[in-house]
PDB file of N, CA and C in Angstrom:
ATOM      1  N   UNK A   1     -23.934  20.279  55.537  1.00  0.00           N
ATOM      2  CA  UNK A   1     -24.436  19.262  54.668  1.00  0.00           C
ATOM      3  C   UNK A   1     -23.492  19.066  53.491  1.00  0.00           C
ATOM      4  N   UNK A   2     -23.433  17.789  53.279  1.00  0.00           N
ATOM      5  CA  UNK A   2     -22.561  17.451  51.897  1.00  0.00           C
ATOM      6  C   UNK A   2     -23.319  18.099  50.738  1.00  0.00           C
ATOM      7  N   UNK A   3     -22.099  18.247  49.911  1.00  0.00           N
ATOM      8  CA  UNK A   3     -23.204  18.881  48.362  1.00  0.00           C
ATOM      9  C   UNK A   3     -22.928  17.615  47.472  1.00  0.00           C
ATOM     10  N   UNK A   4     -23.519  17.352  46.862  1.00  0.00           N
ATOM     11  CA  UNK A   4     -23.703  16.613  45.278  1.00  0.00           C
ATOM     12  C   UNK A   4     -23.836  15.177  46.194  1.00  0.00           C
ATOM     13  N   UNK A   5     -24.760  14.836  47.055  1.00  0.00           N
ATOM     14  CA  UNK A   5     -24.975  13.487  47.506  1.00  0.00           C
ATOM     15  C   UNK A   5     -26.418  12.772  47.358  1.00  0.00           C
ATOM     16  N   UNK A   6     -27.210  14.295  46.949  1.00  0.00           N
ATOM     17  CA  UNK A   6     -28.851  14.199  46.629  1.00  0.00           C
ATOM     18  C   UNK A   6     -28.974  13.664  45.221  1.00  0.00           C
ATOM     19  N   UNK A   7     -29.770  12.920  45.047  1.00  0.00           N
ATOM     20  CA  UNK A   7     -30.268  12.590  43.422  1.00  0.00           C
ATOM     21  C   UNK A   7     -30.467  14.142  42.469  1.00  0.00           C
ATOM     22  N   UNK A   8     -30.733  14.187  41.702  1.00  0.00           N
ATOM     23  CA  UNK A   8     -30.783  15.563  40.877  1.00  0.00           C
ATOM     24  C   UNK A   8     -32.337  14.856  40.281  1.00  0.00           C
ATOM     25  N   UNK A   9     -32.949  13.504  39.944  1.00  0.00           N
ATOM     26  CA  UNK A   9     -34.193  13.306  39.490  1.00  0.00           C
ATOM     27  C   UNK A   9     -35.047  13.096  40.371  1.00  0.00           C
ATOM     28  N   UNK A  10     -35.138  13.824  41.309  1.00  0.00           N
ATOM     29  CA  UNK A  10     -36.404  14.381  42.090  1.00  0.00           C
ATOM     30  C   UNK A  10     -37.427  14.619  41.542  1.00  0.00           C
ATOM     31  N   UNK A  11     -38.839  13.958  41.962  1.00  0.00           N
ATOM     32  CA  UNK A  11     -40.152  14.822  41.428  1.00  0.00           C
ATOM     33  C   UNK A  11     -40.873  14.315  42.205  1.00  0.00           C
ATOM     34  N   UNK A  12     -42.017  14.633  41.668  1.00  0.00           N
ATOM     35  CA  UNK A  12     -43.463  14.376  42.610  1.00  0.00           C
ATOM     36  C   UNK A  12     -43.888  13.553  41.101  1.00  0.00           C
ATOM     37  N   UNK A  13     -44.446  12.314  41.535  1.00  0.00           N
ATOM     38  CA  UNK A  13     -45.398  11.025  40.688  1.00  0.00           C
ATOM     39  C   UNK A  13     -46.850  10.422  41.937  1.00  0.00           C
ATOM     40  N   UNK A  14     -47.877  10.270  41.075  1.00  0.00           N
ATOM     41  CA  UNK A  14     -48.983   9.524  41.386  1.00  0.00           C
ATOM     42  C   UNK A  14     -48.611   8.366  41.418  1.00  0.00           C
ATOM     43  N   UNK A  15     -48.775   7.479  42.621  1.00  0.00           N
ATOM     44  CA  UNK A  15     -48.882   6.197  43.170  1.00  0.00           C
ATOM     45  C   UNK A  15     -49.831   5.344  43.111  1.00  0.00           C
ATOM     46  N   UNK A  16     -50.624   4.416  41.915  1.00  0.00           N
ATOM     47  CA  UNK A  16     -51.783   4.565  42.318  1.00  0.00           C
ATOM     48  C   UNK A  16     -51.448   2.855  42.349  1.00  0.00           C
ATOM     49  N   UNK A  17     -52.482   2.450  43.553  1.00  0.00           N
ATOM     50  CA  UNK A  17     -52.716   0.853  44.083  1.00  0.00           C
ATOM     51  C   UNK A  17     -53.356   0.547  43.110  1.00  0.00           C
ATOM     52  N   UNK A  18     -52.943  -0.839  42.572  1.00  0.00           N
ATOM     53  CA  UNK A  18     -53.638  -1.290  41.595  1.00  0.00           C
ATOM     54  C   UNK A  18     -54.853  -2.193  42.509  1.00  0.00           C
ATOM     55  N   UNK A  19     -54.925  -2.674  43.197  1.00  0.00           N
ATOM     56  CA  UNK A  19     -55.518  -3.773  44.354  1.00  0.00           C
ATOM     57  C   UNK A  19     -56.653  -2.936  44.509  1.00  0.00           C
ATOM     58  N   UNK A  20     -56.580  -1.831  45.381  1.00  0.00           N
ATOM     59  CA  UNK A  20     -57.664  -0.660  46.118  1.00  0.00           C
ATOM     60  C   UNK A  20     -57.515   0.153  44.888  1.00  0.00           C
ATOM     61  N   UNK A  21     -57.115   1.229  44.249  1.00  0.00           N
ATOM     62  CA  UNK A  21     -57.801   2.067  43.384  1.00  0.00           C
ATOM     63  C   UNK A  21     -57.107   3.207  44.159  1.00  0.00           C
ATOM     64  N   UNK A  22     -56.455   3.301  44.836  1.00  0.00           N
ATOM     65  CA  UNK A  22     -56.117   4.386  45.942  1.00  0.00           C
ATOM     66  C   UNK A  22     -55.025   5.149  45.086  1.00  0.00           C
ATOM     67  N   UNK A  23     -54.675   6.694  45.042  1.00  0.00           N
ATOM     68  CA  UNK A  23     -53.649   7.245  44.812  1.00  0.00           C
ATOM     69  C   UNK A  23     -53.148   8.225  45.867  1.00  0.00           C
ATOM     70  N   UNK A  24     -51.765   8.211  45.403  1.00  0.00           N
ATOM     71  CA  UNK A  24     -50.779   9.186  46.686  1.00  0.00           C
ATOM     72  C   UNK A  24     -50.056   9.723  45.865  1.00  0.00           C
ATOM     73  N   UNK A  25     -49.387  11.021  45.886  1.00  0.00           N
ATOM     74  CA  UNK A  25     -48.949  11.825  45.259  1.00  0.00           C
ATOM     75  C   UNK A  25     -47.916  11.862  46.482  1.00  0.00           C
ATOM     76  N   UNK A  26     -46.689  11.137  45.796  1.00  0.00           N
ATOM     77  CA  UNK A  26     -45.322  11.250  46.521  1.00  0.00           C
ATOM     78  C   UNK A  26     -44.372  11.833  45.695  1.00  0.00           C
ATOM     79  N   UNK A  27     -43.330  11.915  46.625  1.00  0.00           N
ATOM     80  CA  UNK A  27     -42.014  12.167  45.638  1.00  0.00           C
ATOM     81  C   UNK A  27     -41.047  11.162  45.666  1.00  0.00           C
ATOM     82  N   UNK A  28     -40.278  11.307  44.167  1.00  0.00           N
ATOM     83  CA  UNK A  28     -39.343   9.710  43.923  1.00  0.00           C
ATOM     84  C   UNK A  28     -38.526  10.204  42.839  1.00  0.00           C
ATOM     85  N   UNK A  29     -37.581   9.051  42.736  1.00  0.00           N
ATOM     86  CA  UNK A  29     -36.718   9.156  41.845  1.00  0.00           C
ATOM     87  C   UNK A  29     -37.036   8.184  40.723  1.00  0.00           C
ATOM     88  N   UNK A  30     -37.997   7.766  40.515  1.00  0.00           N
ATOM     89  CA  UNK A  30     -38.317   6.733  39.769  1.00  0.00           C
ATOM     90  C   UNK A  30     -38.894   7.388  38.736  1.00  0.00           C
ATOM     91  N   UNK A  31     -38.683   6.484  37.400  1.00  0.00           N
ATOM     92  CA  UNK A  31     -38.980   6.749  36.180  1.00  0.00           C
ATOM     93  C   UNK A  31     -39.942   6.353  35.769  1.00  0.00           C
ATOM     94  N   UNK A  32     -41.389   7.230  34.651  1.00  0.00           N
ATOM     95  CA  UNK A  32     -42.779   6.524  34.368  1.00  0.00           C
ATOM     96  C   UNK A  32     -42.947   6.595  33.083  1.00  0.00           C
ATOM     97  N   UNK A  33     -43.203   6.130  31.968  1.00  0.00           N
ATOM     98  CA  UNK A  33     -43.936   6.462  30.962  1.00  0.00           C
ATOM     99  C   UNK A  33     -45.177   7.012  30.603  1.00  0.00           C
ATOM    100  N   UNK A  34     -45.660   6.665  31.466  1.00  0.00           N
ATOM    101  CA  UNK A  34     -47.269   7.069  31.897  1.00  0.00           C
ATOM    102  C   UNK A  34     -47.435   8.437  32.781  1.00  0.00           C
ATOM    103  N   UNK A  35     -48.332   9.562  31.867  1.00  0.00           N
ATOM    104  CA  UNK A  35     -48.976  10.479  32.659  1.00  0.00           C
ATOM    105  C   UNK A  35     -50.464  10.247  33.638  1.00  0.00           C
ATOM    106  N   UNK A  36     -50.616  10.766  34.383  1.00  0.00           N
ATOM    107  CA  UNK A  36     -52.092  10.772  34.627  1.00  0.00           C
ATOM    108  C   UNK A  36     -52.138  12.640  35.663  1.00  0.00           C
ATOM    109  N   UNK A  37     -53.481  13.063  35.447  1.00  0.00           N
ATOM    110  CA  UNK A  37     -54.193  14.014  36.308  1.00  0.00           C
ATOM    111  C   UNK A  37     -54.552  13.429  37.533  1.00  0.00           C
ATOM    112  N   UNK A  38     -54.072  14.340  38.273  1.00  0.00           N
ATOM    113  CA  UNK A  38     -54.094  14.118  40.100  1.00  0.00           C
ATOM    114  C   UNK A  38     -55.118  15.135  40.327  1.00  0.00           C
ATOM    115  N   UNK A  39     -55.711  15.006  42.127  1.00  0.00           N
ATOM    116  CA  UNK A  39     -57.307  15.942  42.471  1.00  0.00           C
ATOM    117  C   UNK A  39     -56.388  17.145  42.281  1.00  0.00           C
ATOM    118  N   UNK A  40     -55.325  17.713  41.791  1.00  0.00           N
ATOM    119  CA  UNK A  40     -55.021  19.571  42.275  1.00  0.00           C
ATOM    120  C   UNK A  40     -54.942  19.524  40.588  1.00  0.00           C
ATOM    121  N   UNK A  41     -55.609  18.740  39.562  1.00  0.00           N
ATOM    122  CA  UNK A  41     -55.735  19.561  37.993  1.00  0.00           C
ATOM    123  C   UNK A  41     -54.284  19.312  37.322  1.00  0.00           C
ATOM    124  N   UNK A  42     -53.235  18.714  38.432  1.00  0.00           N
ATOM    125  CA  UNK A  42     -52.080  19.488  37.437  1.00  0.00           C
ATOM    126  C   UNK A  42     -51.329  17.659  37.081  1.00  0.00           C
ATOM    127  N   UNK A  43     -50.526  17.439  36.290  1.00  0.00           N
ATOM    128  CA  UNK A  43     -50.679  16.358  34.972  1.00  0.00           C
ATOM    129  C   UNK A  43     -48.932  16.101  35.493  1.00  0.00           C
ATOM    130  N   UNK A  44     -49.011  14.266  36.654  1.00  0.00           N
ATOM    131  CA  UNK A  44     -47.689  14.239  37.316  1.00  0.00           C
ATOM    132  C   UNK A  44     -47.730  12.636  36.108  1.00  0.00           C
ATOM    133  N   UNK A  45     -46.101  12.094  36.324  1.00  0.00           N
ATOM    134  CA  UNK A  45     -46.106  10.471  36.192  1.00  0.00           C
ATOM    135  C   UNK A  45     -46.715   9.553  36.767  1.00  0.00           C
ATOM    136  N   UNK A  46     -47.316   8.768  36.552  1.00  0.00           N
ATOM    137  CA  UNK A  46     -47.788   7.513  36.998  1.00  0.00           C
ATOM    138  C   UNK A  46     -47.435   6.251  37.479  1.00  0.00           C
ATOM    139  N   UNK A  47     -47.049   6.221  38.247  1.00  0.00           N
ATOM    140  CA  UNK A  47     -46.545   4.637  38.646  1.00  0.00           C
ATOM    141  C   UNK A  47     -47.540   3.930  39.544  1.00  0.00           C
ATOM    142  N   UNK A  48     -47.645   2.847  39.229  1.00  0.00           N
ATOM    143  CA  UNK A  48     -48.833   1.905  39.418  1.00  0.00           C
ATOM    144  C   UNK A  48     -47.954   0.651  40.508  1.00  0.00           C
ATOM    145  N   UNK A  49     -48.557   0.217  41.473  1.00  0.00           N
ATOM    146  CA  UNK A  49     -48.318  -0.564  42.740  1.00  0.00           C
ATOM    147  C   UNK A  49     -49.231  -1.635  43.151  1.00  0.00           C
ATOM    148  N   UNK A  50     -48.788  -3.191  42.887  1.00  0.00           N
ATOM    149  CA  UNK A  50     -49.692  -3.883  43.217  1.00  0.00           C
ATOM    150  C   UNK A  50     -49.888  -4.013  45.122  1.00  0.00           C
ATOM    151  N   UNK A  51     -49.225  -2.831  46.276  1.00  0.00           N
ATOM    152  CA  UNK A  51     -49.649  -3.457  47.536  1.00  0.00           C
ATOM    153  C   UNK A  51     -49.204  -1.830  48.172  1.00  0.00           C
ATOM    154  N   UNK A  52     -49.962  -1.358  48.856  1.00  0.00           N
ATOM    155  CA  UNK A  52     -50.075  -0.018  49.874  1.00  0.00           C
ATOM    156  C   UNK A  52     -50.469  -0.160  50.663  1.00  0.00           C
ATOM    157  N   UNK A  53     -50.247   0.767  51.209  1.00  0.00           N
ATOM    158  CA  UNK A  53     -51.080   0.977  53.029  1.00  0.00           C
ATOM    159  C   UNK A  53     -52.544   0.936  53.292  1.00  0.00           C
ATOM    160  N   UNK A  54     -52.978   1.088  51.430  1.00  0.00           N
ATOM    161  CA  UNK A  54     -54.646   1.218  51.616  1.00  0.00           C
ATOM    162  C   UNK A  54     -54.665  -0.490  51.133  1.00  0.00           C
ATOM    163  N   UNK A  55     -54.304  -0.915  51.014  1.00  0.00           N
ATOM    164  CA  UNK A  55     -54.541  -2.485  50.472  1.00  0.00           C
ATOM    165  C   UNK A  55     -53.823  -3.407  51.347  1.00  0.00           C
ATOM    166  N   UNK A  56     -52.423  -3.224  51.624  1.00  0.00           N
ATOM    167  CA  UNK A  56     -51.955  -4.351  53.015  1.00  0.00           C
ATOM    168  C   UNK A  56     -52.856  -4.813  53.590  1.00  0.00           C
ATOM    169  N   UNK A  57     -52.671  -5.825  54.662  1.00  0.00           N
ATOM    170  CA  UNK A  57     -53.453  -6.650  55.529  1.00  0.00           C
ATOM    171  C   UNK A  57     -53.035  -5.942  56.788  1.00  0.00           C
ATOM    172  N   UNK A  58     -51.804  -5.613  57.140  1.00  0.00           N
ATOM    173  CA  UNK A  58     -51.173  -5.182  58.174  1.00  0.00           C
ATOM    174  C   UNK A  58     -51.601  -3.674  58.831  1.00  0.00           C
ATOM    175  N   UNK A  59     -52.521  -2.596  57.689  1.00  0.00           N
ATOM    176  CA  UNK A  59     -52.579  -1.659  57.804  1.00  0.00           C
ATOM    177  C   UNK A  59     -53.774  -1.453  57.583  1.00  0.00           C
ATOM    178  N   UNK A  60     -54.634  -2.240  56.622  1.00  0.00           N
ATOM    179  CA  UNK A  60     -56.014  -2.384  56.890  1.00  0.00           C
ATOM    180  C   UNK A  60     -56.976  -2.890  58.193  1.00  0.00           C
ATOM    181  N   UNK A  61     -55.841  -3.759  58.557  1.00  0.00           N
ATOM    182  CA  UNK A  61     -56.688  -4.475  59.372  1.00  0.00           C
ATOM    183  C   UNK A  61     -57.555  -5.463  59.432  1.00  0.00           C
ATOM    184  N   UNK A  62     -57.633  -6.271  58.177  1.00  0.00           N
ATOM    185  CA  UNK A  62     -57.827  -7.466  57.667  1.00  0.00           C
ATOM    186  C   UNK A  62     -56.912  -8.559  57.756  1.00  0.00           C
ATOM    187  N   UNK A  63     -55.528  -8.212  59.140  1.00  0.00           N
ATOM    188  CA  UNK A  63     -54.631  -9.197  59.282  1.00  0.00           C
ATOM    189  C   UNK A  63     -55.508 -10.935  59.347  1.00  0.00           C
ATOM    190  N   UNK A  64     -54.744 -12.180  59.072  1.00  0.00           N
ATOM    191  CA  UNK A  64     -55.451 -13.333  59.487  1.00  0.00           C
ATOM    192  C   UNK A  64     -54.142 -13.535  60.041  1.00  0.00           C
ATOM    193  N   UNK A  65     -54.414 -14.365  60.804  1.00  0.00           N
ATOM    194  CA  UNK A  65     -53.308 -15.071  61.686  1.00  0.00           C
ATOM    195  C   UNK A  65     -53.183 -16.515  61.740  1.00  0.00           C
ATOM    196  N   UNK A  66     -52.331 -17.115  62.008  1.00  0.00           N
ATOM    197  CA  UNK A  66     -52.409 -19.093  62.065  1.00  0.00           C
ATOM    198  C   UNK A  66     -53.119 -18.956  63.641  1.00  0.00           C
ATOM    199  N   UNK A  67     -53.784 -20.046  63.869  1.00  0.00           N
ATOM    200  CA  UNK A  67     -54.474 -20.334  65.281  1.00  0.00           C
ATOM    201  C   UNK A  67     -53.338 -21.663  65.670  1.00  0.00           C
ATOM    202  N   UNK A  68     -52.820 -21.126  67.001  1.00  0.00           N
ATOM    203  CA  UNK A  68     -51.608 -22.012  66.988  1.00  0.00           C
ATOM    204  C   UNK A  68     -52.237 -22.926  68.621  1.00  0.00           C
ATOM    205  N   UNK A  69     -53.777 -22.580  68.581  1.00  0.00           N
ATOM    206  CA  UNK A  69     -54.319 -23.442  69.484  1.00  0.00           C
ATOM    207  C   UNK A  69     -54.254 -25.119  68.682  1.00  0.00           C
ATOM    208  N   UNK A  70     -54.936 -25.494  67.650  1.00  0.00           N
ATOM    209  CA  UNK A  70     -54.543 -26.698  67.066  1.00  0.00           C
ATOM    210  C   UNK A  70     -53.052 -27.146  67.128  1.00  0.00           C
ATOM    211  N   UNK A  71     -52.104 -26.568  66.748  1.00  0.00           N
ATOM    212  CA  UNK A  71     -51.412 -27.171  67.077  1.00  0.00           C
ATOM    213  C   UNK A  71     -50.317 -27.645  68.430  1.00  0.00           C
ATOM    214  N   UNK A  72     -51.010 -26.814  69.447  1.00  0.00           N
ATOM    215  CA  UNK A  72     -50.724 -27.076  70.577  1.00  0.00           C
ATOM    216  C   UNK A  72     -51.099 -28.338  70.958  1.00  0.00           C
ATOM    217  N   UNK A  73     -52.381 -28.893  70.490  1.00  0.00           N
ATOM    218  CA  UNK A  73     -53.147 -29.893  71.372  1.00  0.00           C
ATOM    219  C   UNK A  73     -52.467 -30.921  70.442  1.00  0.00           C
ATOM    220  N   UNK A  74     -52.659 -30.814  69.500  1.00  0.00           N
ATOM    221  CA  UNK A  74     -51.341 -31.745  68.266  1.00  0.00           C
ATOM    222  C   UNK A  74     -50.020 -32.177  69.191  1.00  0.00           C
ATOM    223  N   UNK A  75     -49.416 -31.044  69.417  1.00  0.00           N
ATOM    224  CA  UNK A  75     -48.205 -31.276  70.385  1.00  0.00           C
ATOM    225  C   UNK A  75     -48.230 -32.201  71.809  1.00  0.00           C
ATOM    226  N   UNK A  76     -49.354 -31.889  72.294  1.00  0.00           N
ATOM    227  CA  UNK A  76     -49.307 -32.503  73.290  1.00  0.00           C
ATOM    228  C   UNK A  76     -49.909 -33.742  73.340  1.00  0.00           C
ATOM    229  N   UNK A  77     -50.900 -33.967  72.501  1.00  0.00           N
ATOM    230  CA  UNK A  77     -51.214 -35.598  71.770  1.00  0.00           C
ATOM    231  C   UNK A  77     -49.864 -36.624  72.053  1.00  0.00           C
ATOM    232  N   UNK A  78     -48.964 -35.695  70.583  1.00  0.00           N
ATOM    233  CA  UNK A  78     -48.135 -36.350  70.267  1.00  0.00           C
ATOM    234  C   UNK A  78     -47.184 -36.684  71.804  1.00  0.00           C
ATOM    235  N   UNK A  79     -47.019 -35.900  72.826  1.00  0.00           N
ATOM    236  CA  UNK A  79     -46.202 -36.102  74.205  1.00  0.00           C
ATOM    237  C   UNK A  79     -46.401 -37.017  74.820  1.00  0.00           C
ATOM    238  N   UNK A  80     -48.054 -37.098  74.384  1.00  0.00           N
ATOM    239  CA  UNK A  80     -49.000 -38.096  75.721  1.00  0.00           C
ATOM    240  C   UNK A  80     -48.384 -39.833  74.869  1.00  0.00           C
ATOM    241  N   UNK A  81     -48.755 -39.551  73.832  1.00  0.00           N
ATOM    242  CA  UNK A  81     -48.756 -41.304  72.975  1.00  0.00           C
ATOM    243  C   UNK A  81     -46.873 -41.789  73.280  1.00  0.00           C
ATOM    244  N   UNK A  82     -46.243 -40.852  73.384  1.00  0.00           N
ATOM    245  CA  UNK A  82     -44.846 -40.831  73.892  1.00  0.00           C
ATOM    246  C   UNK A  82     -44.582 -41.570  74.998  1.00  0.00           C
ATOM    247  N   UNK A  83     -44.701 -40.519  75.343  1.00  0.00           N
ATOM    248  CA  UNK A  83     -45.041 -41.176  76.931  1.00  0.00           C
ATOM    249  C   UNK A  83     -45.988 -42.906  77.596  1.00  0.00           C
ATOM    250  N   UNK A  84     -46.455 -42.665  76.843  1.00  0.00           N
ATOM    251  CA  UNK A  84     -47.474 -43.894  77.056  1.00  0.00           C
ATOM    252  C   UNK A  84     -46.258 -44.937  76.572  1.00  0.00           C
ATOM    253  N   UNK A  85     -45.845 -44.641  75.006  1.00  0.00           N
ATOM    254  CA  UNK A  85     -45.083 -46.304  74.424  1.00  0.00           C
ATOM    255  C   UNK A  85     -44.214 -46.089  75.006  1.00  0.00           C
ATOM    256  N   UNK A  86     -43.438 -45.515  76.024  1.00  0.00           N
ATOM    257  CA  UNK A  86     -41.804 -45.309  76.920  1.00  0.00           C
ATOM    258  C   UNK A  86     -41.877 -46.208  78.355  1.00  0.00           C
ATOM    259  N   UNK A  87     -43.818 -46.189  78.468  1.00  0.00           N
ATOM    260  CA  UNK A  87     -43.598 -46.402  79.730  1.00  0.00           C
ATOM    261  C   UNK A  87     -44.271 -48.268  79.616  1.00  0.00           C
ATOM    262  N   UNK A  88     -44.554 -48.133  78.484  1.00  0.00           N
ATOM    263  CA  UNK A  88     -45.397 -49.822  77.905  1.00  0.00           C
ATOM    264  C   UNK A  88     -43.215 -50.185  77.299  1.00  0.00           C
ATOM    265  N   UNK A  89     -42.509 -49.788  76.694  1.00  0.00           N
ATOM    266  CA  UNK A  89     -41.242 -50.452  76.701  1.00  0.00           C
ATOM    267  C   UNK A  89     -40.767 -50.961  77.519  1.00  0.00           C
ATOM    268  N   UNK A  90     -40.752 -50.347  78.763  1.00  0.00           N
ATOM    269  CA  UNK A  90     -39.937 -50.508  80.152  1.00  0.00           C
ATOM    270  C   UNK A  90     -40.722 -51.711  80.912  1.00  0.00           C
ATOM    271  N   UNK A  91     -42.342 -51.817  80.886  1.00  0.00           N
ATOM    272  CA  UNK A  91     -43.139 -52.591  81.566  1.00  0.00           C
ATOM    273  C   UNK A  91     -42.424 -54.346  80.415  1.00  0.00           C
TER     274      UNK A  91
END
């Protein structure tokens, strides 16, 4: 392993979702002004996150999706009226 390629400001900070209320106790190199108490008693930085895994759509499971049935029949409307004035030109 290479030496001196790791950050040296390593720690463990509270993550907390601002959206859900949710916290995670990760580790980062990121800088907080803010303390807060985590569930093990002991007093990490705070960094605050407006979107997580407990709040995504993708991971909750509250995905919505476009319904791309409308615009299929849209599409093919539009083929049919096509078709129709191509074949009323030629007549």
């Amino acid at each position: 392993m290479k030496s001196d390629i790791h950050p040296t400001n390593y720690h463990l900070a509270v993550f907390e979702d601002t959206s859900s209320g949710s916290r995670f106790l990760l580790g980062t190199t990121l800088k907080s002004t803010q303390e807060t108490t985590f569930d093990d008693g002991k007093t990490y930085p705070l960094i605050r996150v407006e979107i997580s895994s407990q709040s995504h759509p993708f991971y909750t499971g509250k995905e919505t999706g476009l319904s791309t049935r409308g615009r299929a029949d849209r599409f093919r409307k539009m083929q049919e009226k096509t078709e129709s004035l191509k074949k009323e030109a030629k007549a």
